[in-house]
N, C-alpha and C. Protein backbone atom coordinates (compact mmCIF):
# COMPACT_ATOMS: atom_id res chain seq x y z
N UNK A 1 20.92 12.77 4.29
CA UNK A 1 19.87 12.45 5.26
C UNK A 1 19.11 11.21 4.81
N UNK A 2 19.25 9.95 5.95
CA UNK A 2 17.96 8.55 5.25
C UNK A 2 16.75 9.26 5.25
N UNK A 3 16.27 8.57 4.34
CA UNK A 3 14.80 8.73 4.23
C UNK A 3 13.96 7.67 4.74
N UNK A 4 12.87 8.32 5.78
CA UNK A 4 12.59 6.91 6.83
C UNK A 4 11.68 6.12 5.88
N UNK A 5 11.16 5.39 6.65
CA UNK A 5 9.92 4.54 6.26
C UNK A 5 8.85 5.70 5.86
N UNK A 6 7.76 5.80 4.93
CA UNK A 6 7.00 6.77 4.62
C UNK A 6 5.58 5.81 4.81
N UNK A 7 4.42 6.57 5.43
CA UNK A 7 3.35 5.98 5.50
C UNK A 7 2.17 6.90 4.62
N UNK A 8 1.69 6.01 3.58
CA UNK A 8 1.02 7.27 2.75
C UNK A 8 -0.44 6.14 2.73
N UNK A 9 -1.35 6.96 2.71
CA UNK A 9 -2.89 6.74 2.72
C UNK A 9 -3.67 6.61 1.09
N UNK A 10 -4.27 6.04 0.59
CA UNK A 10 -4.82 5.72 -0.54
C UNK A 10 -5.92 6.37 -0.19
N UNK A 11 -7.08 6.98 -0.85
CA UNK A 11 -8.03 7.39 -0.91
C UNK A 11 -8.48 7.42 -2.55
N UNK A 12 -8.98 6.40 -2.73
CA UNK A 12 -9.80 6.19 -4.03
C UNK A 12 -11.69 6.62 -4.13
N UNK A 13 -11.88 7.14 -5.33
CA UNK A 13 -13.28 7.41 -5.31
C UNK A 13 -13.71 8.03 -6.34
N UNK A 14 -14.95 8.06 -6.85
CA UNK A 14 -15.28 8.91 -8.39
C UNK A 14 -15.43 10.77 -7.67
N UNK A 15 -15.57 10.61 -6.58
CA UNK A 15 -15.30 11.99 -6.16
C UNK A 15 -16.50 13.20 -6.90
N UNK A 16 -17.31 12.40 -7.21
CA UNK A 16 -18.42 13.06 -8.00
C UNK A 16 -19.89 13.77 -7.36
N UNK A 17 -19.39 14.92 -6.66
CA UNK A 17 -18.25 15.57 -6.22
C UNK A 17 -17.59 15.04 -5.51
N UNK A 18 -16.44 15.55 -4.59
CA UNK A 18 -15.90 15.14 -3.61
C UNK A 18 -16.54 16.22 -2.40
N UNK A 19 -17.03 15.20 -1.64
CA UNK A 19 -17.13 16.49 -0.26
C UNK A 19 -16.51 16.53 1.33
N UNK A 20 -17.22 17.09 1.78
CA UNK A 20 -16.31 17.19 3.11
C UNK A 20 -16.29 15.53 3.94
N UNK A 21 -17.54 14.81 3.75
CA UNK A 21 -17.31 13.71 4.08
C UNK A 21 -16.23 13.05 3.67
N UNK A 22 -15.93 12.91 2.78
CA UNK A 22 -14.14 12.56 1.52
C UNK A 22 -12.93 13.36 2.58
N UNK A 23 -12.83 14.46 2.95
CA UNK A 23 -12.03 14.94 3.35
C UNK A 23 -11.90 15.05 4.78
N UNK A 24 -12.96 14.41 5.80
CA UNK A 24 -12.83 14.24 6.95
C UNK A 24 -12.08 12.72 7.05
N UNK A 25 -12.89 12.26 6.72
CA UNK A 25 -12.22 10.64 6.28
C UNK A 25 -10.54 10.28 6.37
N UNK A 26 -10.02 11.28 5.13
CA UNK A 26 -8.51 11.42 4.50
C UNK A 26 -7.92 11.51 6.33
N UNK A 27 -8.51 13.01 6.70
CA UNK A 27 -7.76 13.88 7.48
C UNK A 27 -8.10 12.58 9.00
N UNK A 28 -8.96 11.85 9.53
CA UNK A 28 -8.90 11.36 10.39
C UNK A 28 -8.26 9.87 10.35
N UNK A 29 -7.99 9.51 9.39
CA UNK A 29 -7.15 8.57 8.67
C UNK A 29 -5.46 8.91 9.02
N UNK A 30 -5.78 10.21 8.85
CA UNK A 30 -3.81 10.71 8.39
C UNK A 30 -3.95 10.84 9.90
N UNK A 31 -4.89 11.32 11.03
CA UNK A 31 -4.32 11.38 12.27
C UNK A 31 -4.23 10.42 13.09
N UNK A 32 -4.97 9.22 13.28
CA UNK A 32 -5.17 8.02 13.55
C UNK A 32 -3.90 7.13 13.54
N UNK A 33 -3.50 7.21 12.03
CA UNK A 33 -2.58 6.10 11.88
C UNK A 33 -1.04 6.78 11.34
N UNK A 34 -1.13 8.65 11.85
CA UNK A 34 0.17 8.79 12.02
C UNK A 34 0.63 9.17 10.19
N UNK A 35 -0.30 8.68 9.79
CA UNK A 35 0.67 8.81 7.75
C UNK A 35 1.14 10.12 7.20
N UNK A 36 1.90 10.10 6.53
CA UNK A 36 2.83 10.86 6.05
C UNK A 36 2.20 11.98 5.17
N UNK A 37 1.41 11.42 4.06
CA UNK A 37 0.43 11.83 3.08
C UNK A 37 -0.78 10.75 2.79
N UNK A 38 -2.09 11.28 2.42
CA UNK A 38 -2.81 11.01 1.84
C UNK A 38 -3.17 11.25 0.20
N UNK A 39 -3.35 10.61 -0.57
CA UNK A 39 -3.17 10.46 -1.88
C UNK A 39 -4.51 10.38 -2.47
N UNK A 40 -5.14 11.29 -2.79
CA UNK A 40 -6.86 10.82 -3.46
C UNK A 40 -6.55 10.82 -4.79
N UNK A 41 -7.46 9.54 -5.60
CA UNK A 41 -7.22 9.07 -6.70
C UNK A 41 -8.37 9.13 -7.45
N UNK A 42 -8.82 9.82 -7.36
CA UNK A 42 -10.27 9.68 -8.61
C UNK A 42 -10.08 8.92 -9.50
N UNK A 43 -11.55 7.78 -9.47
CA UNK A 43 -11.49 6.42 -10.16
C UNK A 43 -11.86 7.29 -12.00
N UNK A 44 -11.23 6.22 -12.62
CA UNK A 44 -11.83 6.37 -13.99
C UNK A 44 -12.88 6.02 -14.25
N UNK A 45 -13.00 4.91 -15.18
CA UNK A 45 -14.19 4.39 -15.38
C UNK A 45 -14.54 3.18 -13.86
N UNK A 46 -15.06 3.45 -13.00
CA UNK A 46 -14.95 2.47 -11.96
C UNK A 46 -16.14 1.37 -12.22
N UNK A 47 -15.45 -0.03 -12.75
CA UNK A 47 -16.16 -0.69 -13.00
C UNK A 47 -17.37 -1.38 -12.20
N UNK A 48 -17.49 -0.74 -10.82
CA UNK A 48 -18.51 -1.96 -10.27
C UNK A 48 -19.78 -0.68 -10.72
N UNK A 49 -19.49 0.49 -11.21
CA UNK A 49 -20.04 1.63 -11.19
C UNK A 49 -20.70 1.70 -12.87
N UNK A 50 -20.53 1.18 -13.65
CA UNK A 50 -20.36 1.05 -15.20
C UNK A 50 -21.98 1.70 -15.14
N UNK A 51 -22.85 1.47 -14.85
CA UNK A 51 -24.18 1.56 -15.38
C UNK A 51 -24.20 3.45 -15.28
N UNK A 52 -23.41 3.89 -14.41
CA UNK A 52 -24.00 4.88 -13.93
C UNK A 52 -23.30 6.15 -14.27
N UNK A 53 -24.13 7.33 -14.81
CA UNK A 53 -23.11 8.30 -15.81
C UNK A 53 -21.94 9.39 -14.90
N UNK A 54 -21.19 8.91 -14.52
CA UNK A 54 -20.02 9.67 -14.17
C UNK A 54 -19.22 11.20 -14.80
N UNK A 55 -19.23 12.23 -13.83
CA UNK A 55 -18.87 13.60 -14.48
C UNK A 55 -17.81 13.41 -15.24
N UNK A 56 -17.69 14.25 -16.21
CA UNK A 56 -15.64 13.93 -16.60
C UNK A 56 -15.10 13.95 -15.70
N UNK A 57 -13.33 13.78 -15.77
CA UNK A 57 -12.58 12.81 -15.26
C UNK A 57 -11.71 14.29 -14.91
N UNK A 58 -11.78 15.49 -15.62
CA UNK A 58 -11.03 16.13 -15.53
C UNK A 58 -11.27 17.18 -14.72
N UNK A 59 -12.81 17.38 -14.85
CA UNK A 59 -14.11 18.10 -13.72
C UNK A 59 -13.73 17.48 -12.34
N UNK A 60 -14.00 16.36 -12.50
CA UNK A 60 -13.52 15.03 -11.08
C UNK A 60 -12.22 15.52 -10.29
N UNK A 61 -11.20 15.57 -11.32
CA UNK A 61 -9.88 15.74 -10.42
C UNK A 61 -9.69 17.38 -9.97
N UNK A 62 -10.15 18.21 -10.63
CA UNK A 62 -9.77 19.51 -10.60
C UNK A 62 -10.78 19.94 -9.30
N UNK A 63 -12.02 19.26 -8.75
CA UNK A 63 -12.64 19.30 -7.89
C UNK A 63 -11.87 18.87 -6.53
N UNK A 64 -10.97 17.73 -6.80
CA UNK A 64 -10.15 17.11 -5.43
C UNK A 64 -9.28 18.13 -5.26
N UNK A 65 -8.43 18.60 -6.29
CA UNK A 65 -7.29 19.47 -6.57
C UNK A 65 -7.96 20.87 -5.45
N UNK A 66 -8.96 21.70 -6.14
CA UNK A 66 -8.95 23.09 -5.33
C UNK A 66 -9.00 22.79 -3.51
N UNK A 67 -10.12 21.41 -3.55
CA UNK A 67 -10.08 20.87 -2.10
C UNK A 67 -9.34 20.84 -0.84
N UNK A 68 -8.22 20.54 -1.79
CA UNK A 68 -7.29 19.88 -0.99
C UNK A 68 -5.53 20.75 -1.19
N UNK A 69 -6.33 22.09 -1.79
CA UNK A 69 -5.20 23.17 -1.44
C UNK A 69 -4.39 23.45 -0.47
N UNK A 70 -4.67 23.74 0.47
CA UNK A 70 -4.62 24.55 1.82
C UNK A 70 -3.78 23.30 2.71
N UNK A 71 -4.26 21.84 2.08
CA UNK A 71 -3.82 20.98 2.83
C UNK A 71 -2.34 20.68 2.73
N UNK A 72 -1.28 20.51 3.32
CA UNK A 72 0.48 20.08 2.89
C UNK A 72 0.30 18.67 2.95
N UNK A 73 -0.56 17.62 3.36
CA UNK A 73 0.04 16.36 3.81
C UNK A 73 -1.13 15.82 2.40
N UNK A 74 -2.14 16.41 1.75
CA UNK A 74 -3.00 15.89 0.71
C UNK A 74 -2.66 16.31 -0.52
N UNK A 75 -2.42 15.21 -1.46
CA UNK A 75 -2.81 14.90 -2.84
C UNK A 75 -3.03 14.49 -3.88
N UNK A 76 -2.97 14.68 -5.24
CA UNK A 76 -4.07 13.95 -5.87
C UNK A 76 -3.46 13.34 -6.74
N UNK A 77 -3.87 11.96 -7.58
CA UNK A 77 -3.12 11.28 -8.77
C UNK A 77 -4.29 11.24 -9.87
N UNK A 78 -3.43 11.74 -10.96
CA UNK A 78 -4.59 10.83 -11.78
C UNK A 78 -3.79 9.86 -12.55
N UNK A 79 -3.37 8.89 -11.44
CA UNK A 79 -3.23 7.14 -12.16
C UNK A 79 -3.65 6.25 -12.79
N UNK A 80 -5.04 6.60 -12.17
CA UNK A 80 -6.55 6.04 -12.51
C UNK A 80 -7.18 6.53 -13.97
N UNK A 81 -6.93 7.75 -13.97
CA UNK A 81 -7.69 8.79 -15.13
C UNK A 81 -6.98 8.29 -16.28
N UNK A 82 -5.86 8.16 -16.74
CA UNK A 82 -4.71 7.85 -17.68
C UNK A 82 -4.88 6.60 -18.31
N UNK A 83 -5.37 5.71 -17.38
CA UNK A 83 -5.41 4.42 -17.99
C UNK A 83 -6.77 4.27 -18.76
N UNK A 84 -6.35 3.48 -19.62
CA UNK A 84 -7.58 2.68 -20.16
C UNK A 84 -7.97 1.69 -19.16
N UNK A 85 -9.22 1.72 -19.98
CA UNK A 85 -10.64 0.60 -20.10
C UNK A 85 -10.78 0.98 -18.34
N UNK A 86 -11.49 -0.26 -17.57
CA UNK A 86 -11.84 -0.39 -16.17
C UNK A 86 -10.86 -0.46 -15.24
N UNK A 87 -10.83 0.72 -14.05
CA UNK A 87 -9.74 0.54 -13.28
C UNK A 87 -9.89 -0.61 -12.05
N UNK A 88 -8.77 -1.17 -12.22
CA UNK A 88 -9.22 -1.97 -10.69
C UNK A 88 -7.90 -1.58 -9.50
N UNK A 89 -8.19 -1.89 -8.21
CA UNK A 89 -7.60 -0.73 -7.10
C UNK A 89 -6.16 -1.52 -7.38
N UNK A 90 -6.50 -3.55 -7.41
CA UNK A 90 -5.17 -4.09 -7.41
C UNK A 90 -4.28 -3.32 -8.27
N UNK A 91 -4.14 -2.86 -9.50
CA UNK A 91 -3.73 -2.16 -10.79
C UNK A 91 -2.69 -1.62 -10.12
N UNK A 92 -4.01 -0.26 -9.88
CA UNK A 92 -3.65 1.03 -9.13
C UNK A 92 -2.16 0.88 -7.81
N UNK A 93 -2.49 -0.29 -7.09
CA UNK A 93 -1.75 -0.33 -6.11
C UNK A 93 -0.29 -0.74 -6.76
N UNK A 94 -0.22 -1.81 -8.14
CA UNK A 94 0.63 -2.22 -8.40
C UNK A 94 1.59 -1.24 -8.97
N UNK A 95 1.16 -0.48 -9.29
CA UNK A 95 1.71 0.79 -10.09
C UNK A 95 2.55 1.39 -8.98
N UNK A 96 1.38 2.14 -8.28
CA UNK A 96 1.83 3.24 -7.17
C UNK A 96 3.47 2.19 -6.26
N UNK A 97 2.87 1.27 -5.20
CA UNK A 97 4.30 0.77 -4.96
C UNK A 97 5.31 0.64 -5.71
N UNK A 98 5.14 0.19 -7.01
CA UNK A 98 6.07 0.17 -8.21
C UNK A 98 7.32 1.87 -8.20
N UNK A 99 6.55 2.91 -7.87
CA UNK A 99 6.85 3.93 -8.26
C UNK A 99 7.50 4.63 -6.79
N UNK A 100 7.20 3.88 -5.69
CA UNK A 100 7.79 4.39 -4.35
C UNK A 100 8.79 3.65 -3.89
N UNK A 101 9.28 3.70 -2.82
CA UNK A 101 10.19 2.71 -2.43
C UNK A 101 10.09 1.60 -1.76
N UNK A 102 10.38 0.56 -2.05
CA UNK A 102 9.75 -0.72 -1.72
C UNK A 102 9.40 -0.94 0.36
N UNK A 103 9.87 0.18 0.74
CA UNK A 103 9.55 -0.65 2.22
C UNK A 103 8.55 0.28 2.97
N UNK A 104 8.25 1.38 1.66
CA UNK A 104 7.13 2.37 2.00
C UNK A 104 5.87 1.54 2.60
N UNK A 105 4.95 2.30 3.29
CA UNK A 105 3.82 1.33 3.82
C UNK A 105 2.71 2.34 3.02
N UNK A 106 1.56 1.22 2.61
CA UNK A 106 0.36 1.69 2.10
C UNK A 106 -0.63 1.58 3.19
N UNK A 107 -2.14 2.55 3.06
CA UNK A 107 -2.72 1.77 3.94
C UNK A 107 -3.89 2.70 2.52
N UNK A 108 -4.75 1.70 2.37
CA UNK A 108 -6.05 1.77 2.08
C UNK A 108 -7.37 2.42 2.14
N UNK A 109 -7.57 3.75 2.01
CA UNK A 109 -8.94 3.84 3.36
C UNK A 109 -10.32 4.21 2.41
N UNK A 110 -10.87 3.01 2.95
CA UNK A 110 -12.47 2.84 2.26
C UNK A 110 -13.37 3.24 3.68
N UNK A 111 -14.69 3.52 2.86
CA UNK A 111 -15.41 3.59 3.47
C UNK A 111 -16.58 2.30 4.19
N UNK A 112 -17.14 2.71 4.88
CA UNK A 112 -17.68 1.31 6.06
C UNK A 112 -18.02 -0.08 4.96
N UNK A 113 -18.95 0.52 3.75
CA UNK A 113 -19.71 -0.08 3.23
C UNK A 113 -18.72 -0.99 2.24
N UNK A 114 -17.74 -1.06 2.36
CA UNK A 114 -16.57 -1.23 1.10
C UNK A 114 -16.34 -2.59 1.87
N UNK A 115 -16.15 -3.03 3.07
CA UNK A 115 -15.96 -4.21 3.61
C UNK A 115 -16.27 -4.81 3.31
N UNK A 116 -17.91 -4.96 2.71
CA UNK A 116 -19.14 -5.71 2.67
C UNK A 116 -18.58 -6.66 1.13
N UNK A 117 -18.12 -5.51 0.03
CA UNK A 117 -17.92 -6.20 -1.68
C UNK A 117 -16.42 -6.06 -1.51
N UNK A 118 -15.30 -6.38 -0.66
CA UNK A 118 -14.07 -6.18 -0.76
C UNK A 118 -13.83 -7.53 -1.43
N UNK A 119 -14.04 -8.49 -0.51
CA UNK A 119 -13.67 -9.69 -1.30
C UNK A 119 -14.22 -10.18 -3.03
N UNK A 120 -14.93 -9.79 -2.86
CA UNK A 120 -15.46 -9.75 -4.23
C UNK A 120 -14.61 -8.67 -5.36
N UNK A 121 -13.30 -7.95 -5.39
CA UNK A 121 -12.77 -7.21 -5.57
C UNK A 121 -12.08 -8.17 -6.64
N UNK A 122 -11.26 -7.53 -7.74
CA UNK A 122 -10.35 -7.84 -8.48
C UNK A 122 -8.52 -7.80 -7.25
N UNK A 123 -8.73 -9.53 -7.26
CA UNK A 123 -7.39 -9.84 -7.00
C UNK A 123 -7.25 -8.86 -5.48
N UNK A 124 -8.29 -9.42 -4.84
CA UNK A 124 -8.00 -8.84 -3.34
C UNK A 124 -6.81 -9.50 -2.25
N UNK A 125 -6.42 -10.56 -2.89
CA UNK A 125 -5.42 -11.33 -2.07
C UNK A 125 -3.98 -10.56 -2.23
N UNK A 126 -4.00 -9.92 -3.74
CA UNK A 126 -2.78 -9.37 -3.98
C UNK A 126 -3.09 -7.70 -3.18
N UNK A 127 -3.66 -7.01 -2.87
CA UNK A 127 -4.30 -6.18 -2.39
C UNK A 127 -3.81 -5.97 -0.79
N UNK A 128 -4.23 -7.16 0.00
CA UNK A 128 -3.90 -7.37 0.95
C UNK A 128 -2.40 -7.52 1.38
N UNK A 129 -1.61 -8.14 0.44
CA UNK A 129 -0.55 -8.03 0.29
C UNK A 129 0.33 -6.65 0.33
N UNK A 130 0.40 -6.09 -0.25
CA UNK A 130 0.64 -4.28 -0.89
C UNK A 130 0.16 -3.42 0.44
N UNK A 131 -1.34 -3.73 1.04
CA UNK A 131 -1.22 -2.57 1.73
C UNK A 131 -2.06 -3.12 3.31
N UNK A 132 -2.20 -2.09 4.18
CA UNK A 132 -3.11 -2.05 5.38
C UNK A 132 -4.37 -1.76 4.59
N UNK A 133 -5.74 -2.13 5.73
CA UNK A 133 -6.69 -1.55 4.75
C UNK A 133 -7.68 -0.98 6.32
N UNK A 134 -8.06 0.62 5.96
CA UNK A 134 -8.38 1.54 6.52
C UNK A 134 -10.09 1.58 6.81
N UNK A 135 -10.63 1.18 7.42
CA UNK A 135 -12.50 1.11 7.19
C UNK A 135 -12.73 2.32 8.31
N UNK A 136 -13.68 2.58 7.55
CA UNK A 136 -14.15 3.96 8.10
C UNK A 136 -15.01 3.17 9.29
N UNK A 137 -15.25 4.07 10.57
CA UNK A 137 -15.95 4.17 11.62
C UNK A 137 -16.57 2.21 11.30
N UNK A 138 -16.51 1.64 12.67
CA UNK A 138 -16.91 0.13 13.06
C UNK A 138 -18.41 0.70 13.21
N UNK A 139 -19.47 0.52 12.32
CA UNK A 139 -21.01 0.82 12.55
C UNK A 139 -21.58 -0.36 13.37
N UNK A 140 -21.10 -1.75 12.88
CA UNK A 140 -21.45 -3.05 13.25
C UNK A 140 -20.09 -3.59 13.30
N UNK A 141 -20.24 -4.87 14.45
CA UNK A 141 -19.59 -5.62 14.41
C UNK A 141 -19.07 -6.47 13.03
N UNK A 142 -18.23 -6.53 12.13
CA UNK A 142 -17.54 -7.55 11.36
C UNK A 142 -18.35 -8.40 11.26
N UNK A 143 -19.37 -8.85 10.55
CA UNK A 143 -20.36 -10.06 10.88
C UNK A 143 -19.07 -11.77 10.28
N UNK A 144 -18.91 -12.48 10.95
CA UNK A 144 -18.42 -13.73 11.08
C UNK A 144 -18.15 -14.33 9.26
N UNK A 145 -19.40 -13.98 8.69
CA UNK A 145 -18.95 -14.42 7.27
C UNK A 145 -17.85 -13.24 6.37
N UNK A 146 -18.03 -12.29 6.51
CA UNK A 146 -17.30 -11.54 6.35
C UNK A 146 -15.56 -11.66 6.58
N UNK A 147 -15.82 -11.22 7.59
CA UNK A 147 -14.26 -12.19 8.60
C UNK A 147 -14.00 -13.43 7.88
N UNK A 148 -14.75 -14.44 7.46
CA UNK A 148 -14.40 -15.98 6.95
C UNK A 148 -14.14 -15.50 5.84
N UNK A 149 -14.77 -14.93 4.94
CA UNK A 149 -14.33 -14.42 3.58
C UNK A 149 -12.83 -13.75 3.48
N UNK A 150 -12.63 -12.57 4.20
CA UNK A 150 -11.72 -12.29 4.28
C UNK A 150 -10.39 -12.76 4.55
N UNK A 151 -10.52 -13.77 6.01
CA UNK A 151 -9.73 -15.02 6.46
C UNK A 151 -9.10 -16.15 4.92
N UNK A 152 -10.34 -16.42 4.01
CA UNK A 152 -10.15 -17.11 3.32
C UNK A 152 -9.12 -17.01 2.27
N UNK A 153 -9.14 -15.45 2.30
CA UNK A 153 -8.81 -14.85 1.02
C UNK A 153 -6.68 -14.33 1.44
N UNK A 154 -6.54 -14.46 2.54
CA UNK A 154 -5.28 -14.14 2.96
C UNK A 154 -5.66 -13.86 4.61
N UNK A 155 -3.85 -13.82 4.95
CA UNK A 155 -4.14 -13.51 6.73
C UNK A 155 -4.62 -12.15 6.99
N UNK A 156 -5.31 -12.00 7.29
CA UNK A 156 -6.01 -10.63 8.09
C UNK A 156 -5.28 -10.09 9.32
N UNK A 157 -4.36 -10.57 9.60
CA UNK A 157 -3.73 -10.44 11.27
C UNK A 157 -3.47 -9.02 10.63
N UNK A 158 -3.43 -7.53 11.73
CA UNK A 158 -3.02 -6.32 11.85
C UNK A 158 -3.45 -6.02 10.54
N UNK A 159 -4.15 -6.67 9.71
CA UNK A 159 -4.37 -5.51 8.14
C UNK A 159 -5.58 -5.00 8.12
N UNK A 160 -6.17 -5.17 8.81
CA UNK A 160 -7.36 -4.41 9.37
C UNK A 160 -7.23 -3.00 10.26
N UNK A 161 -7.35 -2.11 9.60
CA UNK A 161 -8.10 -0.92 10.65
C UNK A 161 -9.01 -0.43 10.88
N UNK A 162 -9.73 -0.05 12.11
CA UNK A 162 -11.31 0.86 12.10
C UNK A 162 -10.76 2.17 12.30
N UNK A 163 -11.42 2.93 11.70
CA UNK A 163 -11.45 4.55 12.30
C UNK A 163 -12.02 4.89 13.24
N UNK A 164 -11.31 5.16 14.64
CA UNK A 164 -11.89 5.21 16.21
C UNK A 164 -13.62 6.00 15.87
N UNK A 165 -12.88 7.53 14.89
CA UNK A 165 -13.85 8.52 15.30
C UNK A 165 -15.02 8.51 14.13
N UNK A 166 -16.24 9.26 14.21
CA UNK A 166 -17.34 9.28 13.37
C UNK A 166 -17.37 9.68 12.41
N UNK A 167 -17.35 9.26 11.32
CA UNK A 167 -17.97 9.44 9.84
C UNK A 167 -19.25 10.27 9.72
N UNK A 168 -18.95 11.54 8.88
CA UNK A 168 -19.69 12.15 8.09
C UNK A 168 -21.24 11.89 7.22
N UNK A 169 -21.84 11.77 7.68
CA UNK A 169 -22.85 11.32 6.96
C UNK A 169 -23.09 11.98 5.55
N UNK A 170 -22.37 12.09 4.27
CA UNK A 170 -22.54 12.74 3.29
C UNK A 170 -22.18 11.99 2.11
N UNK A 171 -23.40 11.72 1.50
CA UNK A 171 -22.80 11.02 0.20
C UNK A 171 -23.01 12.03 -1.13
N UNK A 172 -22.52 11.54 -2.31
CA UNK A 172 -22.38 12.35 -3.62
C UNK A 172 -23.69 12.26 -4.05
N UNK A 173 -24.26 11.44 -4.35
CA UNK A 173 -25.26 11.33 -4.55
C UNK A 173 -26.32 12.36 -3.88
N UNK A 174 -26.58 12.77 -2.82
CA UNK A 174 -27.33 13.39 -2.09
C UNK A 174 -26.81 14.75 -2.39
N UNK A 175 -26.02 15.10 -3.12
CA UNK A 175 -24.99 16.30 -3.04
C UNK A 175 -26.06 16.74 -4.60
N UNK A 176 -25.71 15.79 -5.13
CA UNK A 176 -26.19 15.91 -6.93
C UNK A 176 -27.75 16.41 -6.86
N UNK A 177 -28.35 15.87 -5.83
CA UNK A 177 -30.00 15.39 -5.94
C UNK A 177 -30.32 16.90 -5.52
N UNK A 178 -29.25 17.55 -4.50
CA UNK A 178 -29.82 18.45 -3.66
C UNK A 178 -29.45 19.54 -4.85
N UNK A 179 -28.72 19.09 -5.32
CA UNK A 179 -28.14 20.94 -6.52
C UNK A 179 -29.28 20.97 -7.79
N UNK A 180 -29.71 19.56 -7.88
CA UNK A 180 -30.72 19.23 -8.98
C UNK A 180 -31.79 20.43 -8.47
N UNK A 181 -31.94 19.90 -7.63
CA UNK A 181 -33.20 20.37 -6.47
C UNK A 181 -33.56 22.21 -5.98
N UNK A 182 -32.07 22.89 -6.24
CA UNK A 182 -32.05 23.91 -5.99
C UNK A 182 -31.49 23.98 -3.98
N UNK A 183 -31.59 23.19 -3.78
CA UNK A 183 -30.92 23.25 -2.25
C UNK A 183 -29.40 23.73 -2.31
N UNK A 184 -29.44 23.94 -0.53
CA UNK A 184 -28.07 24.69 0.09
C UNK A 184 -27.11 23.65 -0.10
N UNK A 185 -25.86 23.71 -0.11
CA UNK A 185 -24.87 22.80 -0.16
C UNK A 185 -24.03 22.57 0.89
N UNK A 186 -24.73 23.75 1.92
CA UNK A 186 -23.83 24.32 3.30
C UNK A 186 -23.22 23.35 4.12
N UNK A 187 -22.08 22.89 4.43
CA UNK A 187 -21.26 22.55 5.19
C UNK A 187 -21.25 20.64 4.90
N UNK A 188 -21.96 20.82 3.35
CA UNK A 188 -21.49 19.53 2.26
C UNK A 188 -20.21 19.24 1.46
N UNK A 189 -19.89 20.54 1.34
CA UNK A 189 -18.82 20.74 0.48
C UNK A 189 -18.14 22.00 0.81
N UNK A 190 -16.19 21.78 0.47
CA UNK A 190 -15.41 22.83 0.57
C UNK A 190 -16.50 24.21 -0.23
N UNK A 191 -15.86 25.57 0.12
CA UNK A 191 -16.98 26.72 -0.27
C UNK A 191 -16.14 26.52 -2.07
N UNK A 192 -14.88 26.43 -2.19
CA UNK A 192 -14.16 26.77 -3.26
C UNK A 192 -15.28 25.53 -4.30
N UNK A 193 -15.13 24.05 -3.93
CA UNK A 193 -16.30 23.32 -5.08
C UNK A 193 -17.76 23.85 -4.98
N UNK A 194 -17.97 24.01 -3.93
CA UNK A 194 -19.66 24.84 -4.50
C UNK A 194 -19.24 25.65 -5.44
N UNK A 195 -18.87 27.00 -5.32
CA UNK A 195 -17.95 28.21 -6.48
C UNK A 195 -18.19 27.20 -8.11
N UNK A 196 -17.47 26.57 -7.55
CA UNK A 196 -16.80 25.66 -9.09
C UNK A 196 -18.22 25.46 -9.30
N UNK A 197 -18.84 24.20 -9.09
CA UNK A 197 -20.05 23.47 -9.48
C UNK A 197 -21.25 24.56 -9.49
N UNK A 198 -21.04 25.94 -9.10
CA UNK A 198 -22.32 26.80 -9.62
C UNK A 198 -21.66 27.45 -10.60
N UNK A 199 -20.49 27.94 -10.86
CA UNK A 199 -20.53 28.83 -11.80
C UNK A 199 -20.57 27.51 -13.18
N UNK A 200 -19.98 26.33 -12.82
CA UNK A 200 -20.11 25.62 -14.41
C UNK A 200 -21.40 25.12 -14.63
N UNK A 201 -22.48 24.93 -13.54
CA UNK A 201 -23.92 24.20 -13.29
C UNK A 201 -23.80 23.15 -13.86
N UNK A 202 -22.82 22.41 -13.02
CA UNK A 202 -22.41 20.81 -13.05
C UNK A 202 -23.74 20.25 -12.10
N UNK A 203 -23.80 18.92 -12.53
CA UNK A 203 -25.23 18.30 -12.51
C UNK A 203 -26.43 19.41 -12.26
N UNK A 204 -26.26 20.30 -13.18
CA UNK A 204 -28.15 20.87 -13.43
C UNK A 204 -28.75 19.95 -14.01
């Protein structure tokens, strides 16, 4: 039997935690654009992130892992975790295609705000190259410098996607602040990572 063309989804992130916002994202991504699998990669040390104290790496993945049980088309690498020093996504991507078959398609999927420091990315031209790139929900129009940046940096024709439908309003951060806090976690996170993150009293 050939094996067709395969369309698999990148989903990179410190995942610290990962919550349902992370996993609406994946899942409206994988229906949108049709992909095969989605792949979440919990970053290592993610360098634009350096200042800021990140859970272990192994807490990190085992959090995506129970998540994304139930799911057949989601899962997880630690590509990222393995390597030394600062990961950068170009790396990551060079690896992963390296390891699939060359006419496989990648597609990228960041969130809205990721547009804004993409170009500013390690070796985004080679980036663009390797894969589609996935932006969560169009909040604003593409502002013109943006577009020129991007334009500048390689052709943009079709490597752009928006996600038709609405983004989750849930960040990690707000997740951490609220468990600090003694708050509900209700319908922030899968029930299985709450479980996890109370019985270990990760960020108390």
């Amino acid at each position: 039997m050939g094996m067709g063309i395969m369309k698999i989804g990148l989903l990179g992130g410190t995942f610290d935690p990962i919550h349902n916002g992370h996993l609406h994202l994946a899942q409206e991504a994988l229906i949108q654009e049709d992909l095969d699998k989605v792949i979440f990669i919990p970053a290592g040390n993610p360098w634009m992130k350096s200042d800021l104290k990140v859970s272990d790496s192994g807490i990190r993945k085992h959090m995506v892992d129970i998540s994304i049980i139930d799911n057949a088309k989601f899962f997880s690498s630690d590509i990222e975790l393995i390597r030394d020093g600062p990961t950068y996504t170009s790396d990551t991507l060079e690896e992963l295609v390296g390891r699939y078959r060359n006419q496989d398609q990648f597609f990228l999927i960041l969130g809205s705000d990721a547009i804004e420091t993409f170009p500013l990315w390690k070796n985004p031209k080679r980036i663009l190259e390797l894969t589609k790139l996935i932006f969560a929900e169009r909040k604003y129009e593409l502002s013109p410098t943006v577009l020129k940046e991007l334009s500048r940096i390689s052709d943009i024709s079709g490597k752009i996607i928006f996600l038709k439908s609405k983004m989750l309003d849930i960040s990690s951060s707000e997740i951490r602040r609220k468990i600090s806090e003694g708050e509900s976690l209700q319908g922030l996170v899968p029930n299985q990572v709450q479980e996890f993150i109370s019985r270990l009293k990760i960020y108390k």
